[in-house]
N, C-alpha and C. Protein backbone atom coordinates (compact mmCIF):
# COMPACT_ATOMS: atom_id res chain seq x y z
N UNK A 1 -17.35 -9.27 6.67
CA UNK A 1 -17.58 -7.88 6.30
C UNK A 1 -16.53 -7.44 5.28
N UNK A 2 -16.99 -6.84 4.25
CA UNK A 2 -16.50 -6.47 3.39
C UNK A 2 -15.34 -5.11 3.58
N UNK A 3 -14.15 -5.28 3.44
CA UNK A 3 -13.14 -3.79 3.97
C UNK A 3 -13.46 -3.20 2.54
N UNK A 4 -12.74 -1.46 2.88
CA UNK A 4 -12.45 -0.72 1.44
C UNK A 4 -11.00 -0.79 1.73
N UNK A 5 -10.35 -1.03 1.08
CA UNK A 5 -8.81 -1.03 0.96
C UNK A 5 -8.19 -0.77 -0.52
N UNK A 6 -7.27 0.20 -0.40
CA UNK A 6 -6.38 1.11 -1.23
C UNK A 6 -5.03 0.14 -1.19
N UNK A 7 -4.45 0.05 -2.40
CA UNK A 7 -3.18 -0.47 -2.75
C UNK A 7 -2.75 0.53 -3.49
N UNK A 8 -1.73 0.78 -2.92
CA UNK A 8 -0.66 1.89 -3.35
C UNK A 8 0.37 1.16 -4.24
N UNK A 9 0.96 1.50 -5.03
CA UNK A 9 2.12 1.15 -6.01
C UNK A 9 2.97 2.23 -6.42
N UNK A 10 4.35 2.40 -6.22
CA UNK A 10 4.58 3.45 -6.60
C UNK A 10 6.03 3.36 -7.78
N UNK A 11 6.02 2.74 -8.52
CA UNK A 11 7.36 2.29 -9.68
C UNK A 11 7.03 3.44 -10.88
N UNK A 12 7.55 3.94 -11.35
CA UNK A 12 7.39 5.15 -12.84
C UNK A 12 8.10 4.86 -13.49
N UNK A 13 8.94 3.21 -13.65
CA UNK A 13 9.09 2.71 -14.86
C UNK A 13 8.95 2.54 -15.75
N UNK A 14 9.42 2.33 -17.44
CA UNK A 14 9.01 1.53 -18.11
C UNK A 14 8.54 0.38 -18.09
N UNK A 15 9.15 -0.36 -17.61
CA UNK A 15 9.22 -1.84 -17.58
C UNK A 15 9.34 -2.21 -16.43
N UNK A 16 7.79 -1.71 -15.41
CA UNK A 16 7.83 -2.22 -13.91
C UNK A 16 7.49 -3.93 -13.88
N UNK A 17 7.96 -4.54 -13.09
CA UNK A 17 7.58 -6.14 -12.44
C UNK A 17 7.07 -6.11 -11.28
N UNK A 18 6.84 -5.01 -10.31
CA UNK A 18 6.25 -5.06 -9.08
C UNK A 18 4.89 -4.54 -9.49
N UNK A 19 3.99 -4.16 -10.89
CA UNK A 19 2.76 -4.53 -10.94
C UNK A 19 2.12 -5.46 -11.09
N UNK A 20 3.51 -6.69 -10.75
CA UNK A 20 2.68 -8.03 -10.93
C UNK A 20 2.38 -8.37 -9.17
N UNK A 21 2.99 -7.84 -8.46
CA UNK A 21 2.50 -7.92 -7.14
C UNK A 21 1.17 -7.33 -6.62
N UNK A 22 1.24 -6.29 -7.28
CA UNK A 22 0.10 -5.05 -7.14
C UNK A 22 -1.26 -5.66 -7.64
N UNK A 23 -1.10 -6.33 -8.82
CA UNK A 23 -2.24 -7.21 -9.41
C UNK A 23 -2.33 -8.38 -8.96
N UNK A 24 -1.55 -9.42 -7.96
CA UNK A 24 -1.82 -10.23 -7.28
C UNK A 24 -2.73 -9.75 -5.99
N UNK A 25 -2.17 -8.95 -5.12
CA UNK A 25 -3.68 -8.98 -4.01
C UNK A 25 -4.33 -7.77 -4.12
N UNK A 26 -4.51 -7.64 -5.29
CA UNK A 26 -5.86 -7.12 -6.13
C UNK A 26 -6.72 -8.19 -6.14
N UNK A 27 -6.54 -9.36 -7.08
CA UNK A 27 -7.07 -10.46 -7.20
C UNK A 27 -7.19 -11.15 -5.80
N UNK A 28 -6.07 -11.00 -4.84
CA UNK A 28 -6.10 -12.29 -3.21
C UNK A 28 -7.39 -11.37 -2.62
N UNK A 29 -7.20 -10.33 -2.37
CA UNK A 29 -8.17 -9.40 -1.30
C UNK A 29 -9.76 -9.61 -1.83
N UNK A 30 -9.60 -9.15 -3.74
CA UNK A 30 -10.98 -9.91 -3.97
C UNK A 30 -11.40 -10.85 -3.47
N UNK A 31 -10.61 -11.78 -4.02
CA UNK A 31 -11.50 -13.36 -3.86
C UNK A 31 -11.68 -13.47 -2.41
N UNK A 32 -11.32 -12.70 -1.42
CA UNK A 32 -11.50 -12.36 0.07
C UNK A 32 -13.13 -11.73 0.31
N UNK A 33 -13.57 -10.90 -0.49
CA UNK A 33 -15.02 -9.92 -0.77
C UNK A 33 -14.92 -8.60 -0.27
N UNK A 34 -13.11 -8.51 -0.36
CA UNK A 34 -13.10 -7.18 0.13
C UNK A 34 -13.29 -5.93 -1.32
N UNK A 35 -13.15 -4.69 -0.93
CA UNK A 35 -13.98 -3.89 -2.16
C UNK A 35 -12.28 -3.13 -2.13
N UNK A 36 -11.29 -3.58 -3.05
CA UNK A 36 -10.13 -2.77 -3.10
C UNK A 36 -9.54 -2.00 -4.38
N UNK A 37 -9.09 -1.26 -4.65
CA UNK A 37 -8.71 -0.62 -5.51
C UNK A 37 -6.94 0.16 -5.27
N UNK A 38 -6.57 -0.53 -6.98
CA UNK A 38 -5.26 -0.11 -7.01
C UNK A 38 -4.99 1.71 -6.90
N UNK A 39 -4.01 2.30 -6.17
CA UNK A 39 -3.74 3.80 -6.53
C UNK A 39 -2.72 3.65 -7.58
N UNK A 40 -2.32 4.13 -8.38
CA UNK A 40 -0.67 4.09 -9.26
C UNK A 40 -0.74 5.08 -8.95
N UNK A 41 1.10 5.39 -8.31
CA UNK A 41 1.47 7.05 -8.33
C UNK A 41 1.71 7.56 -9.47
N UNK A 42 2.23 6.50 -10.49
CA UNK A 42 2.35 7.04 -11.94
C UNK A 42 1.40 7.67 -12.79
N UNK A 43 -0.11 7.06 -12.46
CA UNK A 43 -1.12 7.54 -13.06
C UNK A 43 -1.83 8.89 -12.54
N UNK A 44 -1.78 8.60 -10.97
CA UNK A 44 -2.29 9.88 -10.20
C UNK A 44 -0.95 10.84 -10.33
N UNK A 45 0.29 10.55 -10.61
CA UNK A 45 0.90 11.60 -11.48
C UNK A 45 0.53 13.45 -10.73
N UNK A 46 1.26 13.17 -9.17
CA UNK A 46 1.11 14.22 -8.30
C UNK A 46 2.79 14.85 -8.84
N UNK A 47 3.13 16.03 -8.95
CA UNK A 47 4.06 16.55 -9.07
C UNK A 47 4.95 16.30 -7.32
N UNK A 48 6.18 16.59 -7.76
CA UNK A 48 7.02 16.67 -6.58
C UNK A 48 6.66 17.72 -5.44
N UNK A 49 6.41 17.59 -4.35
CA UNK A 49 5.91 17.49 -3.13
C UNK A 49 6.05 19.55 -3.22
N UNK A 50 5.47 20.17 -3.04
CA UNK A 50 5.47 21.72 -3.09
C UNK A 50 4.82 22.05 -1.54
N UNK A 51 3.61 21.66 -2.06
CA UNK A 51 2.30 22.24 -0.88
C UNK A 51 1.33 21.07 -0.79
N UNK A 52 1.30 20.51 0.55
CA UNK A 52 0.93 19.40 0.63
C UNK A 52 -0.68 19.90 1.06
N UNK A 53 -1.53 18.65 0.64
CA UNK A 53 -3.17 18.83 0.46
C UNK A 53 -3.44 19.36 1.35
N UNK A 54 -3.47 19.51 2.85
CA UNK A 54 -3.70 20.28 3.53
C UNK A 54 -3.20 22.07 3.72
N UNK A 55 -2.35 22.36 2.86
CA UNK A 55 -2.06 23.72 2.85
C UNK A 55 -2.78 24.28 1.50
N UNK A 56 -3.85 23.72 0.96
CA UNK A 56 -4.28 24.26 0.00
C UNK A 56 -5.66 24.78 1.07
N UNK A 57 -6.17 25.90 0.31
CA UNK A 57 -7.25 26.57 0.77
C UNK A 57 -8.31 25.48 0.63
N UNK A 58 -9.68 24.98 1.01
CA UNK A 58 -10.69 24.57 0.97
C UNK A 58 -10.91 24.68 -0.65
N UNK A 59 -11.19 23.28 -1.30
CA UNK A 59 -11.86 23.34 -2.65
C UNK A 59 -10.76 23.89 -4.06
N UNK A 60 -9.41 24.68 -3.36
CA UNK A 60 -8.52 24.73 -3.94
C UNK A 60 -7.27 23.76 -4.38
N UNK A 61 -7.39 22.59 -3.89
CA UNK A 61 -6.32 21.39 -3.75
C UNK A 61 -6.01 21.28 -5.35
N UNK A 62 -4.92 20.66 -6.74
CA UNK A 62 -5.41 20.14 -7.61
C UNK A 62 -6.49 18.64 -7.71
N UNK A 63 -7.26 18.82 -9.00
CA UNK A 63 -8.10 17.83 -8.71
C UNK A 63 -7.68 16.63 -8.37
N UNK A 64 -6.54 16.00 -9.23
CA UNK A 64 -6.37 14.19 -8.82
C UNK A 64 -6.03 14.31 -7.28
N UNK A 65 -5.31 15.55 -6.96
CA UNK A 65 -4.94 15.66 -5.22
C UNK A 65 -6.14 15.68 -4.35
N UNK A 66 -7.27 15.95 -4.70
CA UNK A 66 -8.82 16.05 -3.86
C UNK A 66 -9.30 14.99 -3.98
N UNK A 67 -9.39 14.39 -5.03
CA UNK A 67 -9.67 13.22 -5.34
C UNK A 67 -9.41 11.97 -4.58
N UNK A 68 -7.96 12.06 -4.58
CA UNK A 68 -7.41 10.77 -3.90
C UNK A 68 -7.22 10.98 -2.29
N UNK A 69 -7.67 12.27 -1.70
CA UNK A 69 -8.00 12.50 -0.45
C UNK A 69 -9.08 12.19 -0.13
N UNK A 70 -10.29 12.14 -1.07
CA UNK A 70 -11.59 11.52 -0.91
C UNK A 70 -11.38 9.85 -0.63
N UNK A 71 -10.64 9.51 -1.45
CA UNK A 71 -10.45 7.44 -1.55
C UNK A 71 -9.86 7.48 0.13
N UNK A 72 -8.78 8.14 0.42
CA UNK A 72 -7.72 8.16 1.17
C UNK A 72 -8.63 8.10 2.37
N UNK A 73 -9.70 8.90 2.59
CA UNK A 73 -10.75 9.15 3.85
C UNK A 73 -11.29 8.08 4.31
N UNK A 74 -12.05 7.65 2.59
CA UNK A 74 -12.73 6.55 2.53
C UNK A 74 -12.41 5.17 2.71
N UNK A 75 -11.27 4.88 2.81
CA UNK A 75 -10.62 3.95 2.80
C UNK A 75 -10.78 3.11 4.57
N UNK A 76 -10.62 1.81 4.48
CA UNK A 76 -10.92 1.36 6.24
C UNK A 76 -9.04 0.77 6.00
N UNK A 77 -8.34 0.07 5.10
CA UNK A 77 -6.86 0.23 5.65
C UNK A 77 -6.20 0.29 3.88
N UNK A 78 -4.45 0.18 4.40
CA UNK A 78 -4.15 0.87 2.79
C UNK A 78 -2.84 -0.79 3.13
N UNK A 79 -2.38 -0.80 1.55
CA UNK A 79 -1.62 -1.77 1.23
C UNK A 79 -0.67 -1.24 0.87
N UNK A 80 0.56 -0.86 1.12
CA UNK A 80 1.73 -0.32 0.19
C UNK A 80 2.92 -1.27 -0.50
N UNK A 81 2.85 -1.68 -1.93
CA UNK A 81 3.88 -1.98 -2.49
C UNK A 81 5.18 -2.02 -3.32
N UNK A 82 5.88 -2.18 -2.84
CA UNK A 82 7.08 -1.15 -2.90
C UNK A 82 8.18 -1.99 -3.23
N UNK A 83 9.08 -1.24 -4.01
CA UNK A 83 10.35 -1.69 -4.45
C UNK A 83 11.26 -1.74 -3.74
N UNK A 84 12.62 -1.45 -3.84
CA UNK A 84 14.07 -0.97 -3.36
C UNK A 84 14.82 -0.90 -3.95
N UNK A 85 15.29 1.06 -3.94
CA UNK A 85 15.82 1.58 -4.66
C UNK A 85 17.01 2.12 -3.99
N UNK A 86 18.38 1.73 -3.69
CA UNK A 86 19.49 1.72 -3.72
C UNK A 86 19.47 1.36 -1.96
N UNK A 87 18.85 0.53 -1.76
CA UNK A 87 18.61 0.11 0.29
C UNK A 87 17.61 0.86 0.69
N UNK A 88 16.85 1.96 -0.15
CA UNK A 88 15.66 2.49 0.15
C UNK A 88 14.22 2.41 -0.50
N UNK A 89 13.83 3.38 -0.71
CA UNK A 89 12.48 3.44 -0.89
C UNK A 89 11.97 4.04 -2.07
N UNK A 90 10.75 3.57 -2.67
CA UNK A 90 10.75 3.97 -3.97
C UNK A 90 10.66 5.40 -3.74
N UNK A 91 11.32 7.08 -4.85
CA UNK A 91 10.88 7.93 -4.52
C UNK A 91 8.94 8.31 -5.11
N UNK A 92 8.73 7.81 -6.27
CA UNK A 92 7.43 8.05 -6.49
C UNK A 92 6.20 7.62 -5.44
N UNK A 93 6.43 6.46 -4.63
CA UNK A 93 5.26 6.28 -3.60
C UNK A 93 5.93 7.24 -2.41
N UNK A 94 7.28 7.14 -2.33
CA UNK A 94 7.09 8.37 -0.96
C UNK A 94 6.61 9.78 -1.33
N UNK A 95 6.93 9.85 -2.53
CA UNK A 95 6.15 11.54 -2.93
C UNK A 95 5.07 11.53 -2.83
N UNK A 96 4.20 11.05 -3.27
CA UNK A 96 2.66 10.49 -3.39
C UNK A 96 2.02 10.86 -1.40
N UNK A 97 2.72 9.71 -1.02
CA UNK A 97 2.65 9.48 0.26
C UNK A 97 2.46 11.12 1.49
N UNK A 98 3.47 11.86 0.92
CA UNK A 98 3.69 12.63 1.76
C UNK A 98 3.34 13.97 1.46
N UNK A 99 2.34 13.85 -0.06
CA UNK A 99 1.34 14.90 -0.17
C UNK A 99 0.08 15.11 0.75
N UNK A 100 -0.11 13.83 2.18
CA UNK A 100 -1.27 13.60 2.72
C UNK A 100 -0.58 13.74 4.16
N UNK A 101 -1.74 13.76 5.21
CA UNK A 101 -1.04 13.20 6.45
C UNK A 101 -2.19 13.17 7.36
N UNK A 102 -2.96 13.91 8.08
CA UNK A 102 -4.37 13.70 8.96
C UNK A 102 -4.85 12.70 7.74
N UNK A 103 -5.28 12.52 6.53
CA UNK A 103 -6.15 11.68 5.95
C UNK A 103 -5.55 10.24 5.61
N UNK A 104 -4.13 9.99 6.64
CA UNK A 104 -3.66 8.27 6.96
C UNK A 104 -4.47 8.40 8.18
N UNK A 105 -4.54 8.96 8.95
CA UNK A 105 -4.44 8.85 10.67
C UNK A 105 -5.47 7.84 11.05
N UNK A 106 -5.32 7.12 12.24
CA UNK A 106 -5.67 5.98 12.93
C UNK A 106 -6.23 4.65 12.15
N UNK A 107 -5.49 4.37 10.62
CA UNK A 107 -6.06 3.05 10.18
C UNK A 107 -5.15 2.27 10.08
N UNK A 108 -5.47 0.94 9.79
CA UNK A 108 -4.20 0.13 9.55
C UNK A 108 -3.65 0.06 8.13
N UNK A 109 -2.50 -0.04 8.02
CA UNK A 109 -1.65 -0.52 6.78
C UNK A 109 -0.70 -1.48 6.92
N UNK A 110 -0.26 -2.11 5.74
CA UNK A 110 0.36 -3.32 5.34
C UNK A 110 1.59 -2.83 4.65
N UNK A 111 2.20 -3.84 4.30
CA UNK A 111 3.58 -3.54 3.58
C UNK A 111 4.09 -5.00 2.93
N UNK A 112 4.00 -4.80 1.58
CA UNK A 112 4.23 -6.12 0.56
C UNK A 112 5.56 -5.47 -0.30
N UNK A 113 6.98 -5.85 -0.42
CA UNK A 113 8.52 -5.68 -0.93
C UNK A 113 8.57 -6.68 -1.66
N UNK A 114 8.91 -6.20 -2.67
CA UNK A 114 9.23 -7.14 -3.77
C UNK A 114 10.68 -6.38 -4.57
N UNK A 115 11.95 -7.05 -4.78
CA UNK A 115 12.69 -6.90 -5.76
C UNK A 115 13.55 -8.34 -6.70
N UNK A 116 13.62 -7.78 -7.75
CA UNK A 116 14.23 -8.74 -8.94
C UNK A 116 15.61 -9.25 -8.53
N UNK A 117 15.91 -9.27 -7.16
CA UNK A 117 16.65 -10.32 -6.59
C UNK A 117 16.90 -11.09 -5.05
N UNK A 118 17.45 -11.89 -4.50
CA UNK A 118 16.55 -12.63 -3.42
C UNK A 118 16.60 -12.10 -2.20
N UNK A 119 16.81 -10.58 -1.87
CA UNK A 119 16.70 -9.87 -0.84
C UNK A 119 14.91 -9.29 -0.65
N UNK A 120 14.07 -9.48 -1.48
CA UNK A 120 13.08 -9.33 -1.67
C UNK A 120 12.37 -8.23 -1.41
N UNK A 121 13.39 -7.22 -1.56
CA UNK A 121 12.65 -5.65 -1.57
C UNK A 121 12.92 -5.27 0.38
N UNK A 122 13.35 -6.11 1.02
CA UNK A 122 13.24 -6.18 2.44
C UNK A 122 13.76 -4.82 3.19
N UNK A 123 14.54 -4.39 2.78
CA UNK A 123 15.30 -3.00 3.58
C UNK A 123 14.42 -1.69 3.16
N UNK A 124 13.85 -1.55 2.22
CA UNK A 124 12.70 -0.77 1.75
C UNK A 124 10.92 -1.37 2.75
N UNK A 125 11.27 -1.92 2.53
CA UNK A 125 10.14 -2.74 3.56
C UNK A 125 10.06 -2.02 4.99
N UNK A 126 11.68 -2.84 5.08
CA UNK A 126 11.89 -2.22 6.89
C UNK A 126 11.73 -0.74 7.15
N UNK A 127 12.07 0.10 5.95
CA UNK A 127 12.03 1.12 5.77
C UNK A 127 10.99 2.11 6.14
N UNK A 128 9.73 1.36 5.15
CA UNK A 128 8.43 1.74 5.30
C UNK A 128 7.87 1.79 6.27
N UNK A 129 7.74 0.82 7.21
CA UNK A 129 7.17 0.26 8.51
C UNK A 129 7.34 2.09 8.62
N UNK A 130 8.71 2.60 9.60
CA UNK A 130 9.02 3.41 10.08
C UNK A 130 8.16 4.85 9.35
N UNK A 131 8.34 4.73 8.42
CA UNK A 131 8.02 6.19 7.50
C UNK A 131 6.20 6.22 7.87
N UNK A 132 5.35 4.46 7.69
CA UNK A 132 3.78 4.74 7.71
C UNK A 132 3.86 4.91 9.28
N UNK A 133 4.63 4.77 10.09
CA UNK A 133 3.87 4.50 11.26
C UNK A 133 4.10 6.01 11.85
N UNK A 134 5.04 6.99 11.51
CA UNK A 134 5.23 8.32 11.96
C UNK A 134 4.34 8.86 10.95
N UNK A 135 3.51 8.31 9.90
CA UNK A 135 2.23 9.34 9.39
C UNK A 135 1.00 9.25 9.73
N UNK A 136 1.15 7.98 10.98
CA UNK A 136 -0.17 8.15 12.10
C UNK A 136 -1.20 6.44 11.51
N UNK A 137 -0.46 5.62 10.52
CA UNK A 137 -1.27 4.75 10.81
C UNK A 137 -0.51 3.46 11.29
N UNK A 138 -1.11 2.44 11.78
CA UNK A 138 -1.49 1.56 12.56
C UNK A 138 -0.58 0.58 11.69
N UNK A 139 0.86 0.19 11.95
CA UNK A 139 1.29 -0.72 10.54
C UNK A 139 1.26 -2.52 11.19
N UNK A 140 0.62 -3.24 10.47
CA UNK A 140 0.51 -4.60 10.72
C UNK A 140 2.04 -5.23 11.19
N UNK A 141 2.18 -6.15 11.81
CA UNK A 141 3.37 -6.81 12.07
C UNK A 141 3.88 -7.62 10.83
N UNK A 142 2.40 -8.33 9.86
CA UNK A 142 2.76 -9.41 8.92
C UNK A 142 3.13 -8.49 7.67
N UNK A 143 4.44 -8.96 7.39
CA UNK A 143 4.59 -8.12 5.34
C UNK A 143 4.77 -9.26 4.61
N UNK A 144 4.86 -9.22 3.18
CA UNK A 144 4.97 -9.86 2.15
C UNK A 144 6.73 -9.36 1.38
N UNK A 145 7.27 -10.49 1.46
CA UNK A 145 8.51 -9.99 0.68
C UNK A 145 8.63 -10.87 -0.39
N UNK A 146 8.58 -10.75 -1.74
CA UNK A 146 8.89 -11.10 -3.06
C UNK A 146 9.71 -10.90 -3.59
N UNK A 147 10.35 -12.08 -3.54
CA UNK A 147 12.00 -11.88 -4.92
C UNK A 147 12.44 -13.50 -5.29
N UNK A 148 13.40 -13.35 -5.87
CA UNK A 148 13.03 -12.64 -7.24
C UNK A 148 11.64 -12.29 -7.37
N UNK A 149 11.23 -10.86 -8.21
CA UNK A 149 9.73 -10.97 -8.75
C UNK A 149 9.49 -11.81 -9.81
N UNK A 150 10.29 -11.91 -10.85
CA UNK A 150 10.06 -12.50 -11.83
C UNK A 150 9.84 -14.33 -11.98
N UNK A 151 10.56 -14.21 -10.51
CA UNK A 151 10.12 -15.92 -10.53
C UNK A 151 9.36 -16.49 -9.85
N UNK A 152 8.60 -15.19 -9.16
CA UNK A 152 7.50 -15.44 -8.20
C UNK A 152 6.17 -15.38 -8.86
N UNK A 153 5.63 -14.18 -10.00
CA UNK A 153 4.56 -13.90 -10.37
C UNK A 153 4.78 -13.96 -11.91
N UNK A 154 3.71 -14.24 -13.06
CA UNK A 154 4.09 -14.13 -13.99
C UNK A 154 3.53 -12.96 -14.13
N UNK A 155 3.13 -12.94 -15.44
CA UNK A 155 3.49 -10.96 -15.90
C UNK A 155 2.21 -10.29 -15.82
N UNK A 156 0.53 -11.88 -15.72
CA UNK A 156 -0.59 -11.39 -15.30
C UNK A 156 -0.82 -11.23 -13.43
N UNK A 157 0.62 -11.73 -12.92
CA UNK A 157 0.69 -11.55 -11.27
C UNK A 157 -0.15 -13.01 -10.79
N UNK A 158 0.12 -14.27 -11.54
CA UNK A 158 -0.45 -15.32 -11.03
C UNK A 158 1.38 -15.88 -10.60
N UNK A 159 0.78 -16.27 -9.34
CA UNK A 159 2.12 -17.42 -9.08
C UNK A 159 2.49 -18.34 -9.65
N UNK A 160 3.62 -18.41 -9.57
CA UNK A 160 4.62 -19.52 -10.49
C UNK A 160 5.42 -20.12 -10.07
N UNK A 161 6.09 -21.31 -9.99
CA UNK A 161 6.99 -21.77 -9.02
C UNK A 161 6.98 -21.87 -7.77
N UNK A 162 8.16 -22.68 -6.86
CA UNK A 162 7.89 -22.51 -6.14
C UNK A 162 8.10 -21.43 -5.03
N UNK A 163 8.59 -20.19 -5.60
CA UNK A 163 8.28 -19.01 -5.03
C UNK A 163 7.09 -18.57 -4.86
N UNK A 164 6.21 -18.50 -5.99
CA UNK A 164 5.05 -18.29 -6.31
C UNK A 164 4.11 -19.08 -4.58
N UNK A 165 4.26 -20.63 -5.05
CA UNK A 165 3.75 -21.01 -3.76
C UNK A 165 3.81 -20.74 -2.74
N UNK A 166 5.32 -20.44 -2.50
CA UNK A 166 5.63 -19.74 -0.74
C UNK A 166 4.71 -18.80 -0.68
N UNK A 167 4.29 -17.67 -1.75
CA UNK A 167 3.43 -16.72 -1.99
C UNK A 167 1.97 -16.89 -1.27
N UNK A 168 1.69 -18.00 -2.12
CA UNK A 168 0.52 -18.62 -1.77
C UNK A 168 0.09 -18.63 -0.21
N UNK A 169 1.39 -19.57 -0.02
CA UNK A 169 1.33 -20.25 1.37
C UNK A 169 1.31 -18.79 3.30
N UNK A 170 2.21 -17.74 2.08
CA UNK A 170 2.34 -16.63 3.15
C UNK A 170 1.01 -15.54 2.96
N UNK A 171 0.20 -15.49 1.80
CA UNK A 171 -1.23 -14.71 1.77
C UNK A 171 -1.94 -14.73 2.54
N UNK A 172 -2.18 -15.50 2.68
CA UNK A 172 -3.74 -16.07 4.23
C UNK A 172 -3.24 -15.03 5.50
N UNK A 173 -2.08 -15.46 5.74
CA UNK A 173 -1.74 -15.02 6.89
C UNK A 173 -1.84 -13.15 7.15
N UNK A 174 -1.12 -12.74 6.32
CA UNK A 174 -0.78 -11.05 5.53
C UNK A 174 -2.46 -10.44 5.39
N UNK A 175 -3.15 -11.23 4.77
CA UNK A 175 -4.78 -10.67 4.73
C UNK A 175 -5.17 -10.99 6.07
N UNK A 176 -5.19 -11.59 6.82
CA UNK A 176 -5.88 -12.28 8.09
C UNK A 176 -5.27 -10.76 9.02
N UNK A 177 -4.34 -10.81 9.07
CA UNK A 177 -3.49 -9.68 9.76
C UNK A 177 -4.07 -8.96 9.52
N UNK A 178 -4.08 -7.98 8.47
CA UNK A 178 -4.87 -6.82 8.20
C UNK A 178 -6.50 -6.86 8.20
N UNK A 179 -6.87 -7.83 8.12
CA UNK A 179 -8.73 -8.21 8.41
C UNK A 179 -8.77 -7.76 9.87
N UNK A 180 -7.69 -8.15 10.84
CA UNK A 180 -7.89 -8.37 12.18
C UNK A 180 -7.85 -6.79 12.87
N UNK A 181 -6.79 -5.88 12.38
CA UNK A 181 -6.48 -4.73 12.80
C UNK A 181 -7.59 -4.15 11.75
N UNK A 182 -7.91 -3.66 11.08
CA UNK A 182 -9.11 -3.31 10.21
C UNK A 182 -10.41 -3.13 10.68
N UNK A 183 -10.53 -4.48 11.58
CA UNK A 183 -11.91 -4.63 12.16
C UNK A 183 -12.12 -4.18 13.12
N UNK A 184 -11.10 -4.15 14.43
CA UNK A 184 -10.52 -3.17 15.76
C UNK A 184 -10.72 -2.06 15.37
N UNK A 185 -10.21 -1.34 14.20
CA UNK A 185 -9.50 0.29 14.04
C UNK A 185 -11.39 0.60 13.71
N UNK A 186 -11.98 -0.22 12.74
CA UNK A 186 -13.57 0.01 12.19
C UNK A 186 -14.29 0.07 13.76
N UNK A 187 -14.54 -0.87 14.68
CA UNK A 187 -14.97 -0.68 15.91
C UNK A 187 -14.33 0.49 16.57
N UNK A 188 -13.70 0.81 17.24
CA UNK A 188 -12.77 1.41 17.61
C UNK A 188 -13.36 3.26 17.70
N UNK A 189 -12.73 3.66 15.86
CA UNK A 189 -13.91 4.30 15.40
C UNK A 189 -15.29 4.53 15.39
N UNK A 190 -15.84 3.18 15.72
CA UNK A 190 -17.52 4.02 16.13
C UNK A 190 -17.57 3.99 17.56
N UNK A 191 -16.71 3.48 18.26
CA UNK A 191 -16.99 3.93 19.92
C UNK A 191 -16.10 5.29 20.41
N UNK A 192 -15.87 5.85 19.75
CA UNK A 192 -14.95 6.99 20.22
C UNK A 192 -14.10 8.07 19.03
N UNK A 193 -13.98 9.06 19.30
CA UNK A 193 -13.06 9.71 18.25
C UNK A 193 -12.03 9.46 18.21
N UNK A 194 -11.02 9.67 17.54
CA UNK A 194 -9.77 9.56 17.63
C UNK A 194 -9.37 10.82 18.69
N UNK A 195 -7.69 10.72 19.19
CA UNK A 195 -7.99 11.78 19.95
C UNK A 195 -7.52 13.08 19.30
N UNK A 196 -6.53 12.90 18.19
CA UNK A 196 -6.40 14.20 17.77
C UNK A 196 -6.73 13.74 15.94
């Protein structure tokens, strides 16, 4: 069965290297037959956190903010990939992030860390776990940590080396994980409501 799954990215760099992660399981989840689509916070380009989508009146939200509450609904689990920015977290995907909150609730999400040296984005990682799982969704046990990026993915996000391979070798597992909680949270959902 085919999932809808959202990959989040949140770098507002010039010269990001963690869209070579972002464009790797773009491509892994495809060739899986799942139906996924990248978010960029850079592109959806939400201003700093004021009045979050739910305090807007009905039909009043801004548009890219209604918009990506529609994907956000629609969505069966989300992928977040993320940097580390001084032992934390990128601020553009947590802004992004925390313009929403009933429209995470009861799905699963993932968590893929990548940084340009061999700590692999990991304390931002650990980070995340904590931050998705107090916004009500379901966070997988398996993550993806990448580092170096640059010697893991080349610049179209195909693996390279033998980082790249470890890559390889740790994918199956990271998608299988999230296939598994995905398919629970999809059942789950048609036998019952959530409770709040």
């Amino acid at each position: 069965m085919a999932h809808r799954i959202l990959i989040f990215y949140g770098s507002y760099r010039s010269d990001r290297k963690g869209i070579r992660l972002a464009d790797y399981l773009l491509a892994g989840f495809r060739a899986r037959g799942d139906d996924v689509e990248l978010i960029d916070a850079r592109e959806v380009g939400l201003p700093m956190l004021d009045r979050m989508y739910k305090e807007y009146p009905k039909g009043e939200a801004p548009a890219p903010m209604e918009a990506l509450a529609q994907k956000i609904r629609a969505a069966n689990a989300f992928v977040f990939v993320t940097g580390e920015y001084n032992w934390g977290v990128q601020p553009g995907l947590k802004n992004l992030t925390d313009h929403y909150l009933e429209q995470w609730f009861w799905r699963p999400a993932a968590i893929a860390s990548y940084s340009r040296g061999r700590l692999s984005g990991a304390r931002s990682n650990s980070a995340w776990h904590g931050i998705l799982s107090e916004m009500g969704m379901a966070v997988i046990s398996s993550t993806l940590t990448v580092g170096p990026i640059e010697d893991t993915l080349d610049p179209e996000g195909r693996p390279i080396g033998p980082a790249g391979a470890a890559l390889e070798r740790a994918f199956p597992r990271f998608a299988d994980d999230l296939a598994w909680w995905t398919e629970a949270a999809i059942r789950q959902h048609a036998r019952t409501p959530p409770p709040y």
